[in-house]
Protein backbone atom coordinates (compact mmCIF):
# COMPACT_ATOMS: atom_id res chain seq x y z
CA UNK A 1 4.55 -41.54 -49.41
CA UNK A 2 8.00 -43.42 -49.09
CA UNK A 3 7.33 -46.11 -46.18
CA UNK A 4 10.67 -45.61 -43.32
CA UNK A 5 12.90 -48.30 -43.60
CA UNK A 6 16.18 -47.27 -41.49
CA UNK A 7 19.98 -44.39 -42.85
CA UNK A 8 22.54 -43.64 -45.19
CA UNK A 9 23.08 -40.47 -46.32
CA UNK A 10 21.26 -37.01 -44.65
CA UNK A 11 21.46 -33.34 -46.75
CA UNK A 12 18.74 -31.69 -48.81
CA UNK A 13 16.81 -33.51 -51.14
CA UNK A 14 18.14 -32.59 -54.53
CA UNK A 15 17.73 -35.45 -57.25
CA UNK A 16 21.43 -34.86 -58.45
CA UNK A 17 23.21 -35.62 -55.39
CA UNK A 18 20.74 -37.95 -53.28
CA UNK A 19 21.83 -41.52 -53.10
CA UNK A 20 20.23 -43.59 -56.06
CA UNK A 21 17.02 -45.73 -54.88
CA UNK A 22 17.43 -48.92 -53.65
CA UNK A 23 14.89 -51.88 -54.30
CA UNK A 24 11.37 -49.94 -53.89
CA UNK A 25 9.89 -47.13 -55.92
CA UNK A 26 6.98 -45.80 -56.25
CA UNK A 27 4.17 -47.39 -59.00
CA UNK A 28 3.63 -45.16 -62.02
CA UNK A 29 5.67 -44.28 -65.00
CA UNK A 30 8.96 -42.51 -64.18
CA UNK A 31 7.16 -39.48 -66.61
CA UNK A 32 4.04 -39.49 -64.29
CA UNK A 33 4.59 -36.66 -62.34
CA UNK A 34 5.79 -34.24 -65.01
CA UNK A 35 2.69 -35.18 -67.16
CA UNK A 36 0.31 -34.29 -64.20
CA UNK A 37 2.17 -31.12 -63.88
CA UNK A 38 1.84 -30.18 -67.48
CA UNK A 39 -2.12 -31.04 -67.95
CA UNK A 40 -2.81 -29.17 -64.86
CA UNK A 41 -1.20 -26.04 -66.61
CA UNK A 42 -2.59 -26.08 -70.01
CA UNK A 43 -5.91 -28.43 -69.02
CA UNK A 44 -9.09 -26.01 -67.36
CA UNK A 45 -9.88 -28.29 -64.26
CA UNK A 46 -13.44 -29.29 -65.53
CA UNK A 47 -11.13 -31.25 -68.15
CA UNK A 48 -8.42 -32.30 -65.34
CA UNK A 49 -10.27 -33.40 -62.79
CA UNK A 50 -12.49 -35.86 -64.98
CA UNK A 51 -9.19 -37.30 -66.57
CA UNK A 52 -7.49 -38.09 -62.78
CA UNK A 53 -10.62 -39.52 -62.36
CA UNK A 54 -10.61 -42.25 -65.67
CA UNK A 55 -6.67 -42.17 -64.43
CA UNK A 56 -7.93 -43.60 -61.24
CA UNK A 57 -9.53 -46.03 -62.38
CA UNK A 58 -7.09 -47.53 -64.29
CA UNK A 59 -4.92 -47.88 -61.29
CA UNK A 60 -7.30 -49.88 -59.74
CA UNK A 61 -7.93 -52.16 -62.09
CA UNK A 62 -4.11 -52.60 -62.66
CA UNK A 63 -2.96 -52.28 -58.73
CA UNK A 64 -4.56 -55.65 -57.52
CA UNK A 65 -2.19 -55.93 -54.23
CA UNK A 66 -3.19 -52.23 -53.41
CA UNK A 67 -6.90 -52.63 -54.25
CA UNK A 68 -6.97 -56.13 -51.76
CA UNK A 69 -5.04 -53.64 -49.05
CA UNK A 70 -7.30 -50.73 -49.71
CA UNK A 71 -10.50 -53.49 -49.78
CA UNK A 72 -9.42 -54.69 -46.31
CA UNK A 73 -8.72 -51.46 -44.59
CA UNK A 74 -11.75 -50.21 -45.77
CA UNK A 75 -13.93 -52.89 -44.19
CA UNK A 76 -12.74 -51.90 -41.08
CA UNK A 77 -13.40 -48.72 -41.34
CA UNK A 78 -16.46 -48.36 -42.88
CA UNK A 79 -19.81 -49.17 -40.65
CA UNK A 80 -20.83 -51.42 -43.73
CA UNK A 81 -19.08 -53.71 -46.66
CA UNK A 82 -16.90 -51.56 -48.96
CA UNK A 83 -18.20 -51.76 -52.45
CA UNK A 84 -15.25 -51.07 -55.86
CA UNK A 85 -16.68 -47.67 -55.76
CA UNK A 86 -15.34 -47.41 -51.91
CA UNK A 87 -11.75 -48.64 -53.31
CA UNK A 88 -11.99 -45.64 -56.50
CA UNK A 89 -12.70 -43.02 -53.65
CA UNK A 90 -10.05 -44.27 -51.48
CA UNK A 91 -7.30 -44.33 -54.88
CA UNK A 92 -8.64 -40.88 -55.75
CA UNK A 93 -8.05 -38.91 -52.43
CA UNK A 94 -4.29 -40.55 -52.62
CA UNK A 95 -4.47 -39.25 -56.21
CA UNK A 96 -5.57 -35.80 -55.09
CA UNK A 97 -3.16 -35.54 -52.36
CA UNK A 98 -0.44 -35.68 -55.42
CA UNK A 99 -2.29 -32.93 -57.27
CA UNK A 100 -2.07 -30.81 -53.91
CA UNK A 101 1.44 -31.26 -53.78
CA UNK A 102 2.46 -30.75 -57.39
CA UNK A 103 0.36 -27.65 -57.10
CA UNK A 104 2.33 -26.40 -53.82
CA UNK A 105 5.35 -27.36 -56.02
CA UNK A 106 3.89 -24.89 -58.70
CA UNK A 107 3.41 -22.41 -56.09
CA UNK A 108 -0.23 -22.41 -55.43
CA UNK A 109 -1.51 -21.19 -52.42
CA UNK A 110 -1.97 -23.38 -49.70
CA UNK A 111 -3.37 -22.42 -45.99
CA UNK A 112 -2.78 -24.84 -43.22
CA UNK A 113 -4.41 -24.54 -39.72
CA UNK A 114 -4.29 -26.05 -36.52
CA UNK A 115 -6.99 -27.65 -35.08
CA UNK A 116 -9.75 -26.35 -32.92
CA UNK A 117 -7.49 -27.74 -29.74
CA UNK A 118 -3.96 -27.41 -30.90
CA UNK A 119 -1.54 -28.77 -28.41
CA UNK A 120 2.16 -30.23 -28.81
CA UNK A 121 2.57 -29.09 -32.42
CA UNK A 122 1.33 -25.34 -31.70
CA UNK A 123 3.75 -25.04 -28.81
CA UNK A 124 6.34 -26.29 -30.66
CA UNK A 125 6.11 -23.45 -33.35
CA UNK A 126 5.65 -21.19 -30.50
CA UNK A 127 8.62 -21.40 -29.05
CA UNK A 128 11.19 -24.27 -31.30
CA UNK A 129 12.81 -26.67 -29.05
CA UNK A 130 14.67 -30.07 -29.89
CA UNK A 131 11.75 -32.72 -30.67
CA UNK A 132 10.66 -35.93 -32.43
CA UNK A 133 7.85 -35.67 -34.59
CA UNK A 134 5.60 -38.42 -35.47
CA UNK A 135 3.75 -38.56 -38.26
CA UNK A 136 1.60 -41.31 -40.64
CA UNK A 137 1.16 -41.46 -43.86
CA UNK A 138 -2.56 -39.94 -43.34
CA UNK A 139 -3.88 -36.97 -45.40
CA UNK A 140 -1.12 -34.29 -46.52
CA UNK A 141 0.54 -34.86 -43.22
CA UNK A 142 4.27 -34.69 -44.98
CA UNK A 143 3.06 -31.71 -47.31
CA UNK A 144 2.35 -30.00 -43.76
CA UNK A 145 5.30 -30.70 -42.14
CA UNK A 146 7.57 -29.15 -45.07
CA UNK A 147 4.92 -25.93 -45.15
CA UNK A 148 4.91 -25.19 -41.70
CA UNK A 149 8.20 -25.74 -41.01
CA UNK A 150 9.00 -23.12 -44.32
CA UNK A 151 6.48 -21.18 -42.65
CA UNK A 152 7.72 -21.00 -39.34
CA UNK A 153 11.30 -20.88 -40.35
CA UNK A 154 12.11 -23.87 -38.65
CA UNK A 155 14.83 -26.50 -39.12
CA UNK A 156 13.24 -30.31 -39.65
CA UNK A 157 15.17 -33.13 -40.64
CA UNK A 158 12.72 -35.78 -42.32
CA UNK A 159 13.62 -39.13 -41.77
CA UNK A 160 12.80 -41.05 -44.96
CA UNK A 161 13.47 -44.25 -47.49
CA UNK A 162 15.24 -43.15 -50.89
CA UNK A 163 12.71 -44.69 -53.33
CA UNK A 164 12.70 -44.33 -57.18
CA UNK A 165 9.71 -42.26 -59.03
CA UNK A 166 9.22 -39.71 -55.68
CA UNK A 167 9.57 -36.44 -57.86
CA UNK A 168 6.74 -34.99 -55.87
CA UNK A 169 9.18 -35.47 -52.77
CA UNK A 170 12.51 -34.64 -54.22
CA UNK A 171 10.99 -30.89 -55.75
CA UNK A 172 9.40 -30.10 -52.29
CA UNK A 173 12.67 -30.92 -51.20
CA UNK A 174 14.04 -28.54 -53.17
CA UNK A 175 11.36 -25.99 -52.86
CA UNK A 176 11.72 -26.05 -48.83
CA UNK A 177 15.56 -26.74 -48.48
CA UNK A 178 16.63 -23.77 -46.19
CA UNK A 179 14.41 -25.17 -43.44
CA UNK A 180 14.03 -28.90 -44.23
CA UNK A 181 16.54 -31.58 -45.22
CA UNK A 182 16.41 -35.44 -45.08
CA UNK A 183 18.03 -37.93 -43.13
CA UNK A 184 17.69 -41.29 -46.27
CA UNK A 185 16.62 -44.55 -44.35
CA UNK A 186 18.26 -47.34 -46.34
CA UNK A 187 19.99 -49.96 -44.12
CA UNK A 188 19.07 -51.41 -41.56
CA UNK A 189 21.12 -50.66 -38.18
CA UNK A 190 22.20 -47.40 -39.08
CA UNK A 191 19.38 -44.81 -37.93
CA UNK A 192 21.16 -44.23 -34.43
CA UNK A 193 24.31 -43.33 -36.54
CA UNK A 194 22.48 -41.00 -38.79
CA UNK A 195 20.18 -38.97 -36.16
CA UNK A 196 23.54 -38.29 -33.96
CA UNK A 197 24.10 -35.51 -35.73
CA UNK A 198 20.43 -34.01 -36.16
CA UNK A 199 20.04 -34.62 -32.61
CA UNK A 200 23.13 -32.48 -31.75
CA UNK A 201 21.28 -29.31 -32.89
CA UNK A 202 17.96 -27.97 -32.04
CA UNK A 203 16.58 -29.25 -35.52
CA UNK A 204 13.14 -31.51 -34.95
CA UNK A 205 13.54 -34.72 -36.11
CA UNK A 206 10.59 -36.23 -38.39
CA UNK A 207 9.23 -39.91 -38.75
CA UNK A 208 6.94 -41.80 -39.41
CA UNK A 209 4.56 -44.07 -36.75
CA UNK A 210 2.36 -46.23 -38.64
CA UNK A 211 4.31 -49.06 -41.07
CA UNK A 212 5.94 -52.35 -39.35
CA UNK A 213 7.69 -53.08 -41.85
CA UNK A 214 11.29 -52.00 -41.03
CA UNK A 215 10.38 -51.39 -37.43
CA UNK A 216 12.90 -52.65 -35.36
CA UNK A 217 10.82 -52.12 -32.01
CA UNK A 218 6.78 -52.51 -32.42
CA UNK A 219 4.23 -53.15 -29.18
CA UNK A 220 0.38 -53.71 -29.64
CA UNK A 221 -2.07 -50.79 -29.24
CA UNK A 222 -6.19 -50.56 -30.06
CA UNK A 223 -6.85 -49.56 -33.15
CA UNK A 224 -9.61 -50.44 -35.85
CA UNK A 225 -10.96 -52.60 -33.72
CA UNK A 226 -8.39 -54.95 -32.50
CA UNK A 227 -4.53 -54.89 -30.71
CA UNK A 228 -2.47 -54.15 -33.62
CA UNK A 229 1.26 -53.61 -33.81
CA UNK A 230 3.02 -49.92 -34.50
CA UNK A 231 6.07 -48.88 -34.55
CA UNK A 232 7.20 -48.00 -31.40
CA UNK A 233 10.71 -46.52 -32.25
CA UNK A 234 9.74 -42.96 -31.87
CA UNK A 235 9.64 -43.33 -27.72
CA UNK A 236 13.18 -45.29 -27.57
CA UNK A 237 14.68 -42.54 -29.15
CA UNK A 238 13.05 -40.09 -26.93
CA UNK A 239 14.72 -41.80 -23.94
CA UNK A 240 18.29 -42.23 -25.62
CA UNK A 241 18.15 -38.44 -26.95
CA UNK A 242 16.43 -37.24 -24.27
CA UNK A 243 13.78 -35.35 -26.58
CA UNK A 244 10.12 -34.35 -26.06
CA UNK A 245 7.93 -36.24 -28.84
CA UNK A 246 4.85 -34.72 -30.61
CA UNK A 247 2.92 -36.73 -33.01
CA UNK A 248 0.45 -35.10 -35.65
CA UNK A 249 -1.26 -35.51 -38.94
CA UNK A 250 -2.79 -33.87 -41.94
CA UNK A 251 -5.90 -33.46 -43.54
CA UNK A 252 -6.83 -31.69 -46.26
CA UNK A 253 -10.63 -29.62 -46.03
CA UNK A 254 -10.85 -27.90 -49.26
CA UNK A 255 -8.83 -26.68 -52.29
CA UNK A 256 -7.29 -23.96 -50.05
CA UNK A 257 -6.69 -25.18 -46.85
CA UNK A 258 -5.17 -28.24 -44.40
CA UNK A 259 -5.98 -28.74 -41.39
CA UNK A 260 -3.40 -30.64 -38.71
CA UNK A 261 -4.12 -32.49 -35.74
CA UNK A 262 -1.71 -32.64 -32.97
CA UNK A 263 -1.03 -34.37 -29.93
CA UNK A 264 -0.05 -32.99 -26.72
CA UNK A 265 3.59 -32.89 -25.88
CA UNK A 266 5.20 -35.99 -24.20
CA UNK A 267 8.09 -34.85 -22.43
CA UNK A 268 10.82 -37.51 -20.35
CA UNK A 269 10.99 -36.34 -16.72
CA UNK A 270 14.62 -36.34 -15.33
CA UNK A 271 15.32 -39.28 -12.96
CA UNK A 272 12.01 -41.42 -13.87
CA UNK A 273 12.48 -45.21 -14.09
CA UNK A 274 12.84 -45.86 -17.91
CA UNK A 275 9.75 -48.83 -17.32
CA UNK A 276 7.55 -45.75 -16.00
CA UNK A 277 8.67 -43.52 -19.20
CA UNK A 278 7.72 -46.17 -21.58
CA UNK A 279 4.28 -46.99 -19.70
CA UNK A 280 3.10 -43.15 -20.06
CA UNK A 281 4.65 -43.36 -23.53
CA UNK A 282 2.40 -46.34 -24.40
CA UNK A 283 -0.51 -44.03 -23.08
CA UNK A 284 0.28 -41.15 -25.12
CA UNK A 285 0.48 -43.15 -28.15
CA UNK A 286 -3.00 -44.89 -27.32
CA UNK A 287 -4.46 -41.39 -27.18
CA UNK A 288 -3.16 -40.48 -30.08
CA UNK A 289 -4.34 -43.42 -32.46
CA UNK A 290 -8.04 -42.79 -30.52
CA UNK A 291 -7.61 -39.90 -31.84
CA UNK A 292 -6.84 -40.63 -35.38
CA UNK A 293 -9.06 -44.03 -35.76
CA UNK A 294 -12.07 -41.03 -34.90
CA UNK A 295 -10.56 -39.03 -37.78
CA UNK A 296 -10.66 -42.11 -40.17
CA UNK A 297 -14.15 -42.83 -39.55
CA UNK A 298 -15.39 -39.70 -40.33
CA UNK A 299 -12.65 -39.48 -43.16
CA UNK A 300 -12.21 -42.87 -44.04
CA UNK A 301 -10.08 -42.15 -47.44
CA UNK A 302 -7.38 -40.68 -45.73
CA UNK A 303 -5.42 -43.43 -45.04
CA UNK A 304 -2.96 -43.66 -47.56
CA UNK A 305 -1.28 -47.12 -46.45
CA UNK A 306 -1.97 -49.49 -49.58
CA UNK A 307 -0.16 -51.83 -47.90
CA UNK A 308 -1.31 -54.68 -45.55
CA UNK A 309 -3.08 -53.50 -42.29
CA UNK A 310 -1.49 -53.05 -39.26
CA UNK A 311 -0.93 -56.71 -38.03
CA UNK A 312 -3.36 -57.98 -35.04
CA UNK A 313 -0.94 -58.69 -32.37
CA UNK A 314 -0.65 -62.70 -31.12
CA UNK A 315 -2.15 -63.41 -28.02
CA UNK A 316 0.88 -63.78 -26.23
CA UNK A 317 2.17 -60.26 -27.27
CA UNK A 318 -1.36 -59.05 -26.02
CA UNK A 319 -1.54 -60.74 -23.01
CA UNK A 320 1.92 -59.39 -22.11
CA UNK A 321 1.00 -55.97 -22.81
CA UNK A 322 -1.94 -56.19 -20.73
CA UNK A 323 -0.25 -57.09 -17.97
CA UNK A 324 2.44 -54.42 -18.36
């Protein structure tokens, strides 16, 4: 799960042609992903599952920045102190969302479902029209979007960072390229320049909502129980390209089947004062991560940011948005 960082080059991904990685990559061994690909062929998954599991381990023992991150997102989560056993189960499910993709890769059988209230994301498939979808790195919320949108036959352009050691990424990539391509976030300044030509077609632009990092625009919203700062790109871009934006995320139930949760459409109306826009768009957002910090507790491994917490917004920034 590559975090956004901002555009050089869009087309599908195919490791050949897409521009080399730049600073970040992914931990692991550059062989990682082809040996978890080749045990779970030859290995029955009573032998598998138990060696992902001593693999697990490992990384946390030799990830200390990610075990702190996991540590402190975890004590916010959970209604009591996370114990090293918390941290494993929290590596794992990141572990096991790999598998799941690899095996999707391999062309295992995957079912993915809406929710019991679909909204946004259902119409959407419905009936395809230009939109913004926002997504966090929760669950198998990317494995989703390329599925459904292969699914559905429809057109998304994935806006992502080019890191090194993302084979999972690159073959679904390549497994999904007739409907889904990627727009590579890798200097700052340039995203307007690369979406102007996704957004002149009805193709549904994809990015992600949750990491600061290389957000040039962020405003404070609740969320684990303080006002912490999120991207807040998504709704700019809605009022310069004049698109509808649906946010949604991923979570896997069982071997077989996903489940993704949606939010209902936010749509600009013609001749509203951009301050008005941007005050419903803070409320839509709000609903959203209400939606998702519910989620968390009763899934709290899910959240597959090993990276520092969302920061808690200074008081002046909170006072300010308060009084918005």
């Amino acid at each position: 799960m590559e975090p956004m960082r901002t555009v050089t080059n869009a087309g599908a991904a195919n490791p050949s042609t897409s521009p080399p990685a730049r600073h970040a990559r992914n931990p692991g061994p550059d062989w990682g992903y082809a040996f978890l690909r080749f045990s779970d062929r030859v290995l029955p998954e009573f032998l598998f599952r138990p060696l992902r599991m001593l693999g697990t381990w490992f990384a946390v023992a030799a990830m200390p920045t990610q075990r702190r991150h996991s540590r402190a997102y975890l004590a916010q989560v959970l209604p009591r102190r996370p114990t090293t056993l918390d941290v494993f189960h929290h590596f794992f499910a990141f572990q096991e969302s790999l598998i799941l993709k690899l095996r999707v890769i391999n062309g295992r059988f995957h079912r993915c479902d809406m929710s019991a209230q679909p909204a946004g994301f259902g119409a959407w498939l419905e009936t395809p029209f230009p939109v913004l979808l926002g997504t966090f790195h929760v669950g198998v919320s990317d494995l989703l979007g390329f599925m459904l949108g292969g699914r559905h036959r429809t057109r998304i352009a994935i806006v992502r960072q080019r890191v090194g050691n993302s084979e999972d990424t690159a073959r679904l990539g390549e497994r999904f390229k007739d409907f889904v391509h990627f727009v590579w976030v890798n200097e700052p300044g340039e995203m307007i320049f690369a979406l102007k030509e996704a957004a002149e077609t009805s193709t549904a632009i994809a990015l992600q909502c949750d990491r600061v990092d290389f957000s040039a625009r962020t405003e404070a919203f609740e969320f684990l129980g303080a006002r912490r700062l999120f991207p807040f790109t998504i709704y700019h871009l809605a009022i310069l390209l004049q698109r509808p934006v649906v946010l949604s995320v991923g979570v896997q139930v069982s071997a077989e089947r996903s489940v993704l949760y949606d939010s209902p459409v936010f749509s600009i109306a013609p001749g509203e004062p951009r301050s008005a826009t941007l005050d419903r768009a803070r409320a839509h957002f709000q609903e959203f991560l209400a939606r998702l910090e519910s989620l968390l507790r009763d899934s709290p491994y899910v959240w597959f940011n090993f990276t520092a917490l969302n920061p808690v917004a200074p008081a002046a920034d909170t006072t300010d948005a308060e009084s918005r």
